[in-house]
C-alpha atoms as a PDB file:
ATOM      1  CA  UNK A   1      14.997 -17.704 -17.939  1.00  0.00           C
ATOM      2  CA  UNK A   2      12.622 -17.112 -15.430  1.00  0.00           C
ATOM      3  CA  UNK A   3      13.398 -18.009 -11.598  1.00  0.00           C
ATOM      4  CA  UNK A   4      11.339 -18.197  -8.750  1.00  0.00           C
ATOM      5  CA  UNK A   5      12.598 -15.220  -6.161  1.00  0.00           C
ATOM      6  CA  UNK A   6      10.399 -15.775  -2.870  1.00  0.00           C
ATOM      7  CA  UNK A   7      11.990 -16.679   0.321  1.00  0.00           C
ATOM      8  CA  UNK A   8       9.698 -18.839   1.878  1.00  0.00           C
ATOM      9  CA  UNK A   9      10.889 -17.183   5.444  1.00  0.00           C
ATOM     10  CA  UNK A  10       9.966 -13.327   3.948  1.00  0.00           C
ATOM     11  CA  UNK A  11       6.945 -15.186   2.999  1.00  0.00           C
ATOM     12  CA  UNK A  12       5.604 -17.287   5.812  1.00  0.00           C
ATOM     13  CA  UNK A  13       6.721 -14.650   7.817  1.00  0.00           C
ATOM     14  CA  UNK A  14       4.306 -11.742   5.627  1.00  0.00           C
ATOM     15  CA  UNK A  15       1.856 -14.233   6.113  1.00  0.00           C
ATOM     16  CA  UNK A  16       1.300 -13.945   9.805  1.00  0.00           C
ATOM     17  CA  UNK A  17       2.326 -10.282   9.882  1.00  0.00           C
ATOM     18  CA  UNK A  18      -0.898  -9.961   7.540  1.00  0.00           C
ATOM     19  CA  UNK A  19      -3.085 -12.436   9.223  1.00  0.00           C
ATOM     20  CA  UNK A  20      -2.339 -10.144  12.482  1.00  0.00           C
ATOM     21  CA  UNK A  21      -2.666  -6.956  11.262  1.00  0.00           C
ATOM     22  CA  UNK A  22      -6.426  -8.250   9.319  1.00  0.00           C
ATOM     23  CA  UNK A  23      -8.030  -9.038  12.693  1.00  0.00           C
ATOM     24  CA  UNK A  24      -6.311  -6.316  14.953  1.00  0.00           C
ATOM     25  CA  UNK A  25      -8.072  -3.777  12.214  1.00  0.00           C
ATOM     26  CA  UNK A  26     -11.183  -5.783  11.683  1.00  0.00           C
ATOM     27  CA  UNK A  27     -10.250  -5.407   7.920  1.00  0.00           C
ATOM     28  CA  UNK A  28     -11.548  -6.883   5.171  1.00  0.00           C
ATOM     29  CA  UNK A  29      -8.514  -7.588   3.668  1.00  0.00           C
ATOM     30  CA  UNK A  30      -4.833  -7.134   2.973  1.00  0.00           C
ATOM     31  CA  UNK A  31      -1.760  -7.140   0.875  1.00  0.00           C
ATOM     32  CA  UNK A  32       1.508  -7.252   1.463  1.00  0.00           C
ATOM     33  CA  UNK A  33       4.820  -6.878  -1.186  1.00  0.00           C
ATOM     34  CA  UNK A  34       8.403  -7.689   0.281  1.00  0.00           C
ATOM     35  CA  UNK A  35      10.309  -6.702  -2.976  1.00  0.00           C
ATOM     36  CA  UNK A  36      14.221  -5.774  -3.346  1.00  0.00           C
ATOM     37  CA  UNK A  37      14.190  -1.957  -4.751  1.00  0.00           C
ATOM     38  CA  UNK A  38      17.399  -2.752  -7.017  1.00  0.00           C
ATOM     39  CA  UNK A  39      16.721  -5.305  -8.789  1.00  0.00           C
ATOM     40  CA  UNK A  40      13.144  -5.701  -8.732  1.00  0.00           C
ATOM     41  CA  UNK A  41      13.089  -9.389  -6.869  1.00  0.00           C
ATOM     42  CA  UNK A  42       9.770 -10.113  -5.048  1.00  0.00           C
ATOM     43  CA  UNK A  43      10.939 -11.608  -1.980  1.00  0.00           C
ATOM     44  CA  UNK A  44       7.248 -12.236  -0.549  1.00  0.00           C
ATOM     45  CA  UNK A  45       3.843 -11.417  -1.645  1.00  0.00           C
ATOM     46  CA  UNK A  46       0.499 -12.074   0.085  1.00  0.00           C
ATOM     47  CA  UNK A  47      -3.008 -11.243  -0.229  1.00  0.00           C
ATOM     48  CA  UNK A  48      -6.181 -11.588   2.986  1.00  0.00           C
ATOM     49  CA  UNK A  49      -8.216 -13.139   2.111  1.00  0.00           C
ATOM     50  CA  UNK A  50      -6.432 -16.133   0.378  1.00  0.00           C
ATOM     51  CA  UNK A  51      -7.474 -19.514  -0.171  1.00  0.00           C
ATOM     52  CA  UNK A  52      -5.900 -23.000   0.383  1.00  0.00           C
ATOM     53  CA  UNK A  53      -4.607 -24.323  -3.050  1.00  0.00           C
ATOM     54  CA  UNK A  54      -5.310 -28.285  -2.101  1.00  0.00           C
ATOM     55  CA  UNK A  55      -8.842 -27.271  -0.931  1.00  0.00           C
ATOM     56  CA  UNK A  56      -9.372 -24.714  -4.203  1.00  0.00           C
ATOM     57  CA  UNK A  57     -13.010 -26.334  -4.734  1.00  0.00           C
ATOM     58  CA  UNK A  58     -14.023 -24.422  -1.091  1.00  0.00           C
ATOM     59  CA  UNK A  59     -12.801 -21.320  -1.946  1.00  0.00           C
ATOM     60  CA  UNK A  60     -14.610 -17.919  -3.187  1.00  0.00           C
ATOM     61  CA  UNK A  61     -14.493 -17.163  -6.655  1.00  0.00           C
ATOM     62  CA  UNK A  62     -13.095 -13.797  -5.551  1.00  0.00           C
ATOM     63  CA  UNK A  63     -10.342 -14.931  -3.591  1.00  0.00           C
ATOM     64  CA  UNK A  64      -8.425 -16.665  -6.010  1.00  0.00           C
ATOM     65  CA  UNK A  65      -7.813 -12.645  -7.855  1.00  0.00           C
ATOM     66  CA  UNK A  66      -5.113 -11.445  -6.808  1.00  0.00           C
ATOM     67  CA  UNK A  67      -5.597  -7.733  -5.285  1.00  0.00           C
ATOM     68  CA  UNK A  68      -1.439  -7.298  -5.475  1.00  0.00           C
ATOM     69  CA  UNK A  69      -1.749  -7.770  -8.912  1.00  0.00           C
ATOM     70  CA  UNK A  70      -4.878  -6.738 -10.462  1.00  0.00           C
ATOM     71  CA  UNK A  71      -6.697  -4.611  -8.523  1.00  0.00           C
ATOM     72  CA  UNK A  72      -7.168  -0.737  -9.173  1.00  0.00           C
ATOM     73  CA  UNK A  73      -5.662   2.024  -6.820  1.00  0.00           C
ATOM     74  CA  UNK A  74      -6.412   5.529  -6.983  1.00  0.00           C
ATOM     75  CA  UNK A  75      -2.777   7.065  -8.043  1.00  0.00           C
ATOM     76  CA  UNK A  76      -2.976   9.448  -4.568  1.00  0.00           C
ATOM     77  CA  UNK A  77      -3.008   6.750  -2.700  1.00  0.00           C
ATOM     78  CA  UNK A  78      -0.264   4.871  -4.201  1.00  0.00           C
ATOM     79  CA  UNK A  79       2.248   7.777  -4.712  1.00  0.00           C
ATOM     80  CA  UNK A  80       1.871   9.686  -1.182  1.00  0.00           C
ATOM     81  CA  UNK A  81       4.769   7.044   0.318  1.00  0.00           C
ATOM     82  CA  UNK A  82       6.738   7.223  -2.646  1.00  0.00           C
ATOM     83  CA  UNK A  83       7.015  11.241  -2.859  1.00  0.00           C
ATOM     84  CA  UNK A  84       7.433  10.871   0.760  1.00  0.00           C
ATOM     85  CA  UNK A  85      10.194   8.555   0.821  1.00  0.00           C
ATOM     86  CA  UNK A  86      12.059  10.998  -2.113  1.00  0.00           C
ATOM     87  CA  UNK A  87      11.227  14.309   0.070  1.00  0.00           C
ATOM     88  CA  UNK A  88      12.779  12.295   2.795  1.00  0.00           C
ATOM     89  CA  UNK A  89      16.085  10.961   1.200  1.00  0.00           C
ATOM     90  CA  UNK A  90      16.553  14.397  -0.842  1.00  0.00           C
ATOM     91  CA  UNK A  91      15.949  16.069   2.938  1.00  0.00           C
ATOM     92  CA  UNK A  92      13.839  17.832   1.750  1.00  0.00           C
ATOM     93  CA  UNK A  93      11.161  17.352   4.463  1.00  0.00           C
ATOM     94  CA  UNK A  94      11.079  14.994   7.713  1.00  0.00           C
ATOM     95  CA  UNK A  95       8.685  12.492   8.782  1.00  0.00           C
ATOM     96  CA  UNK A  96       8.023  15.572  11.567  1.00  0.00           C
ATOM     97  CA  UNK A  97       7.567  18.017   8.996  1.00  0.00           C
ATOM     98  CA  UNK A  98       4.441  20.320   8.735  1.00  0.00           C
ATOM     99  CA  UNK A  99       2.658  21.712   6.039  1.00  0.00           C
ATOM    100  CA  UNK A 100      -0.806  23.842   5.319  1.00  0.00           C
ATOM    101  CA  UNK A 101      -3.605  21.447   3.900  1.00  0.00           C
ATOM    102  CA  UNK A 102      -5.620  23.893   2.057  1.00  0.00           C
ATOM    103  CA  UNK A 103      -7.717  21.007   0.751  1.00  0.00           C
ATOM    104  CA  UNK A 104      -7.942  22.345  -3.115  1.00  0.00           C
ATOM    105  CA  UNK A 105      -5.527  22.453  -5.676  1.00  0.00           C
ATOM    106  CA  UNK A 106      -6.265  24.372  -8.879  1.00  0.00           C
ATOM    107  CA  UNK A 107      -5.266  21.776 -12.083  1.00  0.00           C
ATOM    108  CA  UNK A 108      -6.558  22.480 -15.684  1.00  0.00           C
ATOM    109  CA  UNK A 109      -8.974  25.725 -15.327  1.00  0.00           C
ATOM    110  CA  UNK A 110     -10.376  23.086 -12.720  1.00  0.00           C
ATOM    111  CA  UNK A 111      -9.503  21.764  -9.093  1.00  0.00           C
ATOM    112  CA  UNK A 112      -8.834  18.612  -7.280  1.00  0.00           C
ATOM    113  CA  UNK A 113     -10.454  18.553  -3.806  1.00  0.00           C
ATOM    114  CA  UNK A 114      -9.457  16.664  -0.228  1.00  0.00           C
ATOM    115  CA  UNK A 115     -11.446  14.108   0.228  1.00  0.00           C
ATOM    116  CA  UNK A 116     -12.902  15.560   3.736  1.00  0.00           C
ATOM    117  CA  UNK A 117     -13.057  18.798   1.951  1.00  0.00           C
ATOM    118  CA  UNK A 118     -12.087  20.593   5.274  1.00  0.00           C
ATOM    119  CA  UNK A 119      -9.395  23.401   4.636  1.00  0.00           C
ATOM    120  CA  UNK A 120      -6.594  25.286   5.535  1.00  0.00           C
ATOM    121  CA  UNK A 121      -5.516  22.778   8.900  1.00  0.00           C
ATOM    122  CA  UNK A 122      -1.980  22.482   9.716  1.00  0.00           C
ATOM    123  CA  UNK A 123      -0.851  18.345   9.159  1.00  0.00           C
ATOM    124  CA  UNK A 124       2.331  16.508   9.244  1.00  0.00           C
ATOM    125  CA  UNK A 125       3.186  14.110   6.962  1.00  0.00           C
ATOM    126  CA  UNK A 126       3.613  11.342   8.958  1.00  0.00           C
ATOM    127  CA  UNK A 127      -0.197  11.321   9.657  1.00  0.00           C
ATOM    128  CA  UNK A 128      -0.680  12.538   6.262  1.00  0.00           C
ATOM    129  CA  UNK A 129       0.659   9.174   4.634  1.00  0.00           C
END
């Protein structure tokens, strides 16, 4: 069976948290994923910009994909909170923590560059993230 898990108070709430955040940043867009970590529920998920489902024949073709879903993330980007979060919990490191950015990192007779490309500056991971 399949059941519908959003809360429509996590959601509405998202909502305006995400409609806020859009035009303090002058972004072009947003997403936001209220999930629960044990069991996998999505408790709230929203996307800037969205579209009005009664007024669907207004809409851009582009805003009825859905960016939480579909769209394409470079892994560094997506795994930088999650390594965090485990450094964190194992105490490993704190949110204070500091660390030498030498912006290269030999891989595979290769290397994988910062994207600035500016090296060796102290950072903490806080600002890092």
């Amino acid at each position: 069976d399949i059941s519908l898990t959003i809360d429509r108070n996590i959601q509405a709430m998202a909502e305006e948290i995400l409609k806020g955040l859009v035009q303090e940043q002058n972004a072009a867009g947003g997403t936001i994923i209220v999930q629960v970590p044990k069991t996998g529920e999505i408790l709230a998920l929203v996307n800037s910009p969205s579209f009005d489902p009664n007024e669907y024949g207004v809409a851009s073709i582009s805003d009825f994909l859905n960016p939480a879903l579909e769209n394409v993330y470079e892994p560094g980007s997506i795994f930088k909170p999650i390594t965090m979060a485990a450094s964190v919990d194992m105490k490993k490191v704190t949110p204070s923590s500091t660390y030498t950015d030498t912006g290269f990192v030999p891989y595979n007779n290769r290397g994988v560059v910062d994207y600035d490309n500016i090296k060796f500056r102290l950072r903490n991971y806080k600002n890092k993230i």
